[in-house]
PDB file of N, CA and C in Angstrom:
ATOM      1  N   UNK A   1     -60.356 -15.409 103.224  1.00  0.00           N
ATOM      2  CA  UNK A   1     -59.874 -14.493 102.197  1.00  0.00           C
ATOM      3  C   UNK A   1     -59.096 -15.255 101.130  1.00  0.00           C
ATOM      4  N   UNK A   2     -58.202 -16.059 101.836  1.00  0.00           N
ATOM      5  CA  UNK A   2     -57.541 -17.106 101.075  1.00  0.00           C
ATOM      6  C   UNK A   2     -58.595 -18.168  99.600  1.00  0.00           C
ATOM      7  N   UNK A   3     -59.406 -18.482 100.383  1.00  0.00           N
ATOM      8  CA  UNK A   3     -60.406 -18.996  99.396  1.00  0.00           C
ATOM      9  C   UNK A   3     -60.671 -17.871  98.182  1.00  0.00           C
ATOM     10  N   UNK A   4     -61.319 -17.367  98.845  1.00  0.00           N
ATOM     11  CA  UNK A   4     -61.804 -16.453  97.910  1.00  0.00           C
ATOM     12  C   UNK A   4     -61.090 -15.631  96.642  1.00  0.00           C
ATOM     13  N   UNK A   5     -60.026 -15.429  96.719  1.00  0.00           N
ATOM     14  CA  UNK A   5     -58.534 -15.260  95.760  1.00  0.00           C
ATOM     15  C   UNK A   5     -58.426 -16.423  94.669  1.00  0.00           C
ATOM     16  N   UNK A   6     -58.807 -17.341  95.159  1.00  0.00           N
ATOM     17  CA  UNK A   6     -58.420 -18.373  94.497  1.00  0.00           C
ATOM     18  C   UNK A   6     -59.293 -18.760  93.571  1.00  0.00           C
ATOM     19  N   UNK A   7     -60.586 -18.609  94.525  1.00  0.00           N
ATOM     20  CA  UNK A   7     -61.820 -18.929  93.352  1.00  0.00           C
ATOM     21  C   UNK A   7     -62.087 -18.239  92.074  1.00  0.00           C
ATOM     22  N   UNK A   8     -61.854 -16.349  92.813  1.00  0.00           N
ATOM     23  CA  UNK A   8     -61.477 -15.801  91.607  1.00  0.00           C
ATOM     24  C   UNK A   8     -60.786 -15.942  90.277  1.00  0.00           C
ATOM     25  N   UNK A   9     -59.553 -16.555  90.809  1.00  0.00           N
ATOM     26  CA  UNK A   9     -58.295 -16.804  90.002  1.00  0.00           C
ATOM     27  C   UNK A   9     -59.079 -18.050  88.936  1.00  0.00           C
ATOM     28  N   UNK A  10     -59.526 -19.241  89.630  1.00  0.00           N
ATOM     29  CA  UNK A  10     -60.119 -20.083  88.966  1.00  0.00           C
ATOM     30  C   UNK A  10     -61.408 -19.761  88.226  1.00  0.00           C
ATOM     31  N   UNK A  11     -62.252 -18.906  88.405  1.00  0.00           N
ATOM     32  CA  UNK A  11     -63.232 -18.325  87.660  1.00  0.00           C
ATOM     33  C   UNK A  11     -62.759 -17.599  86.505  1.00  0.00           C
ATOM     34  N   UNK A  12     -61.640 -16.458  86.617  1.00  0.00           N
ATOM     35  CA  UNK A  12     -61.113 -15.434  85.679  1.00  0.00           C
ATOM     36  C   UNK A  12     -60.567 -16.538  84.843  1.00  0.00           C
ATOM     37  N   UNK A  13     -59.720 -17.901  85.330  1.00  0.00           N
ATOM     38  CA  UNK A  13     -58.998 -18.539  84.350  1.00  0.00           C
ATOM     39  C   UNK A  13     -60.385 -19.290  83.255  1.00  0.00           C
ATOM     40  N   UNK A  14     -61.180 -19.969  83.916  1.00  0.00           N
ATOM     41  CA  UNK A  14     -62.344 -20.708  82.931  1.00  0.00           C
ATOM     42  C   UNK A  14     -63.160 -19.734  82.307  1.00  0.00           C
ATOM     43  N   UNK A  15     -63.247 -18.519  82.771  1.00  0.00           N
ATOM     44  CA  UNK A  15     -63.681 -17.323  81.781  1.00  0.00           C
ATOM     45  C   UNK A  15     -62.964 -16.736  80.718  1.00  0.00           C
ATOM     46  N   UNK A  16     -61.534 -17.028  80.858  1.00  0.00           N
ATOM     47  CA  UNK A  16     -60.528 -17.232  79.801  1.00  0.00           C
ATOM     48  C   UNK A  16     -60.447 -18.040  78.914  1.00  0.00           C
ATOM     49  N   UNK A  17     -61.162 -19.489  79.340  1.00  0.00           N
ATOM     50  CA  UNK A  17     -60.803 -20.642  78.512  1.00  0.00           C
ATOM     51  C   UNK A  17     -62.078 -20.772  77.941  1.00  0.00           C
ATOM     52  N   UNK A  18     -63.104 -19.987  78.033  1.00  0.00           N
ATOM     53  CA  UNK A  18     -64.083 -20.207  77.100  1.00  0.00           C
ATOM     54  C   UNK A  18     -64.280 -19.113  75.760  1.00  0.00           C
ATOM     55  N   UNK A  19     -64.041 -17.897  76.328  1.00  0.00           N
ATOM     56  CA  UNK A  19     -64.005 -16.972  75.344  1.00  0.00           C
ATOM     57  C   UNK A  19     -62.827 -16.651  74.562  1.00  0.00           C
ATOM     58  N   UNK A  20     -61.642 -16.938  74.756  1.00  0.00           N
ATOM     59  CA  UNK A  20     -60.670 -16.796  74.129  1.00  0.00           C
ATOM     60  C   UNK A  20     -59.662 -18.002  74.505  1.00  0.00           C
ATOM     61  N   UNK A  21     -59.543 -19.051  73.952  1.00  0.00           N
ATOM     62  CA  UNK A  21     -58.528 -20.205  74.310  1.00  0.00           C
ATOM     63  C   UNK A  21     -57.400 -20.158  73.590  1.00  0.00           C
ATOM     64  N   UNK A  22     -57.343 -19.379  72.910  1.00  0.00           N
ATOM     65  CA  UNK A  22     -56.226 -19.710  72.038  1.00  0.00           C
ATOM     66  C   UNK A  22     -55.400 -18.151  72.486  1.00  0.00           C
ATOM     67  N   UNK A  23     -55.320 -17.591  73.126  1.00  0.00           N
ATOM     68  CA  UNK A  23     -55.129 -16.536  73.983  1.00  0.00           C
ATOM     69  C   UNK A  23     -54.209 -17.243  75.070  1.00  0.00           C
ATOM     70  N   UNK A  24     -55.500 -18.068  75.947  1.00  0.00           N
ATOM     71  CA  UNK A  24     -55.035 -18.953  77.199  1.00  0.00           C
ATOM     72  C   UNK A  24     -53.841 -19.755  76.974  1.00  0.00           C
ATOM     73  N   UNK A  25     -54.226 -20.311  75.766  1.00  0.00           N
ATOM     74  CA  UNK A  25     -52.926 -20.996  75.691  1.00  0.00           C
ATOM     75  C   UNK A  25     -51.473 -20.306  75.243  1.00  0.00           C
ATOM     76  N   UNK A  26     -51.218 -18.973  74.128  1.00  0.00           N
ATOM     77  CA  UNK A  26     -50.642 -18.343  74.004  1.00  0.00           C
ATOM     78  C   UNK A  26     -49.769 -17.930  75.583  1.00  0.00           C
ATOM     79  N   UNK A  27     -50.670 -17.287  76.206  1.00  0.00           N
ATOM     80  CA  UNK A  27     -50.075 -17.184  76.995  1.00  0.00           C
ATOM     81  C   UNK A  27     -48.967 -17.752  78.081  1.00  0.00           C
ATOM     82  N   UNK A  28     -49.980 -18.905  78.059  1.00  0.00           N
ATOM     83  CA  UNK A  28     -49.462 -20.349  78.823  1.00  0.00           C
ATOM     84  C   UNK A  28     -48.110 -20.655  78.259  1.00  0.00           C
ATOM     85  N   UNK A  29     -47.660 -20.652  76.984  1.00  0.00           N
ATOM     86  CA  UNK A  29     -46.940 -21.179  76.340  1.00  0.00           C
ATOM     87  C   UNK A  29     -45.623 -20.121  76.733  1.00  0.00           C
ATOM     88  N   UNK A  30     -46.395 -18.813  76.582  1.00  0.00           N
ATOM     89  CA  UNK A  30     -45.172 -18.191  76.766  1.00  0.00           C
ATOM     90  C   UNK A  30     -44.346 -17.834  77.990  1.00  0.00           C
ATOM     91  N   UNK A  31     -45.241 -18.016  79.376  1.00  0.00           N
ATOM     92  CA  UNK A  31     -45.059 -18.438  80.668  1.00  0.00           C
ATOM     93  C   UNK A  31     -44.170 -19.610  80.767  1.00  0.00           C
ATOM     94  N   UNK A  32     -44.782 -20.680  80.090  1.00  0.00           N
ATOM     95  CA  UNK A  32     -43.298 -21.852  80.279  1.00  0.00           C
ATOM     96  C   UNK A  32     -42.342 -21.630  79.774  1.00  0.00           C
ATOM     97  N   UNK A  33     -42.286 -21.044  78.520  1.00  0.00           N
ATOM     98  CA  UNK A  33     -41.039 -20.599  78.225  1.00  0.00           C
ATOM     99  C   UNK A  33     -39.655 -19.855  78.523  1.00  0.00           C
ATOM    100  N   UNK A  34     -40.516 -18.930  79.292  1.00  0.00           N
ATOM    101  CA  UNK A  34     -39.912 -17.825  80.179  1.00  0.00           C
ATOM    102  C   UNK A  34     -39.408 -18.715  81.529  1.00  0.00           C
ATOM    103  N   UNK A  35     -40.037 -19.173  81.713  1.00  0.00           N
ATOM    104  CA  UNK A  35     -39.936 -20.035  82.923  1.00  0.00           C
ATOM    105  C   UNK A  35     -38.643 -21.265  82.797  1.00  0.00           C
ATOM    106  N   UNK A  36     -38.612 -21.604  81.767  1.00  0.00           N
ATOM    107  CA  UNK A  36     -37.520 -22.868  81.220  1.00  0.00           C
ATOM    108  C   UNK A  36     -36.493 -22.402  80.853  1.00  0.00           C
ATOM    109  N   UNK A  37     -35.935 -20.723  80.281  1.00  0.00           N
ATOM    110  CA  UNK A  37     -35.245 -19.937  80.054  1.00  0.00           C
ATOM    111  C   UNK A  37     -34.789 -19.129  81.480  1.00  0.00           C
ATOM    112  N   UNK A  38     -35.479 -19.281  82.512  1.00  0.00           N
ATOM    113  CA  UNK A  38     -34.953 -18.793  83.994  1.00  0.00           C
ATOM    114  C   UNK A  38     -34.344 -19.896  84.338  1.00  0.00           C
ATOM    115  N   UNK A  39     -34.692 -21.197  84.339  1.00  0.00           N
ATOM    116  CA  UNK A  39     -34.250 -22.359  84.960  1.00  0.00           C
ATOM    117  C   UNK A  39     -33.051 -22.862  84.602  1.00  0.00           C
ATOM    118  N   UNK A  40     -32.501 -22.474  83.009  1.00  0.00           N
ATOM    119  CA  UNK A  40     -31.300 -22.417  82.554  1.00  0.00           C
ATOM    120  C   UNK A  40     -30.427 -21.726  82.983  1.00  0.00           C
ATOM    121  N   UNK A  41     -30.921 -20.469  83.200  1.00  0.00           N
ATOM    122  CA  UNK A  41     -29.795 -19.010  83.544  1.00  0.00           C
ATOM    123  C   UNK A  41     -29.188 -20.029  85.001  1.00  0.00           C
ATOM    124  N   UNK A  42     -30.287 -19.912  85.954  1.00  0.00           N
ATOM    125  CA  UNK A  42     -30.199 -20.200  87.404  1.00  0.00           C
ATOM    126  C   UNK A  42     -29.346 -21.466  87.370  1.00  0.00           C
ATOM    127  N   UNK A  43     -29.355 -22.342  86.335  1.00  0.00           N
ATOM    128  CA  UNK A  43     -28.468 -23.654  87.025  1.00  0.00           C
ATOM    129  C   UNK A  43     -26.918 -23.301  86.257  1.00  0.00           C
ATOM    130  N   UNK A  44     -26.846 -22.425  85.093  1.00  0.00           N
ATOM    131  CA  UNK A  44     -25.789 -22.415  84.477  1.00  0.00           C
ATOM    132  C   UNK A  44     -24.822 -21.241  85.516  1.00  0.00           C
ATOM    133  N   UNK A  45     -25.780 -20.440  85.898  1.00  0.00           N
ATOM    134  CA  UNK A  45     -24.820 -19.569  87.015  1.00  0.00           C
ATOM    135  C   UNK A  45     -24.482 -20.591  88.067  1.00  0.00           C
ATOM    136  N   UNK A  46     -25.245 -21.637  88.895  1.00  0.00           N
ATOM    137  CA  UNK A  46     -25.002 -22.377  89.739  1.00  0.00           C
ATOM    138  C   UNK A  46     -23.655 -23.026  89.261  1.00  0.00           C
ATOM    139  N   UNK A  47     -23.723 -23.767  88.388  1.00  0.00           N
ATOM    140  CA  UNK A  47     -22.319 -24.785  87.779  1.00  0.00           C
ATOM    141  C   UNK A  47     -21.438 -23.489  87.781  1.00  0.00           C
ATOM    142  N   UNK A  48     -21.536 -21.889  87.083  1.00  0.00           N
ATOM    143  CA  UNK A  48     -20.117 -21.427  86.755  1.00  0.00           C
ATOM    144  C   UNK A  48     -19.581 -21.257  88.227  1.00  0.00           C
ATOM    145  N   UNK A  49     -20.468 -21.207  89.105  1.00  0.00           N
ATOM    146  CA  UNK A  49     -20.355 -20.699  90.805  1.00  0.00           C
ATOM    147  C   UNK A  49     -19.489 -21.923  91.652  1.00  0.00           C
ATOM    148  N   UNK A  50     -20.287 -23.286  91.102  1.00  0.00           N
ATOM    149  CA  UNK A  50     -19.598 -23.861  92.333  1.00  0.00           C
ATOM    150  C   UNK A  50     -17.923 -24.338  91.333  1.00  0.00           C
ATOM    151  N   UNK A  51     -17.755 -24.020  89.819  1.00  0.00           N
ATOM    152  CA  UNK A  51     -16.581 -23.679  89.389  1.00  0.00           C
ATOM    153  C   UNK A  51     -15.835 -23.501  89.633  1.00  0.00           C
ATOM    154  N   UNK A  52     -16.010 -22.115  89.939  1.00  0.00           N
ATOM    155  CA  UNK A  52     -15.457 -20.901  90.539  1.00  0.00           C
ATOM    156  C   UNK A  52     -14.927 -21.021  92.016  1.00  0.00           C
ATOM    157  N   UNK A  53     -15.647 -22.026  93.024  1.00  0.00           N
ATOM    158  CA  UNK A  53     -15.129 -22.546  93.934  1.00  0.00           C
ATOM    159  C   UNK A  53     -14.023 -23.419  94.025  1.00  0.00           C
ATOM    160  N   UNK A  54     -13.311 -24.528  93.503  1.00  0.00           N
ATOM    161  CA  UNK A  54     -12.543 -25.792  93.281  1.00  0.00           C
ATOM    162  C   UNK A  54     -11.537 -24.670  92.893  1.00  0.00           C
TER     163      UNK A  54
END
């Protein structure tokens, strides 16, 4: 079952990257972003936290 999820995933994605790439990448772009903007929150709460400890 595991396979099979995946292949999907990899089929739906290269069926993405042929008919609309500039979509794919839109997206992509805005996924890391979001993603690099969580990674900030999460370490800047970490530092005010272990702060907040001392």
């Amino acid at each position: 079952m595991k396979k099979v999820v995946i292949a999907l995933v990899v089929v739906f994605l290269g069926f993405w990257m042929f008919t609309d790439p500039r979509g794919l990448a839109d997206a992509a772009g805005g996924a890391g972003g979001q993603i690099a903007a969580w990674t900030g929150d999460f370490f800047s709460a970490l530092i005010r936290f272990v702060g907040e400890l001392g």
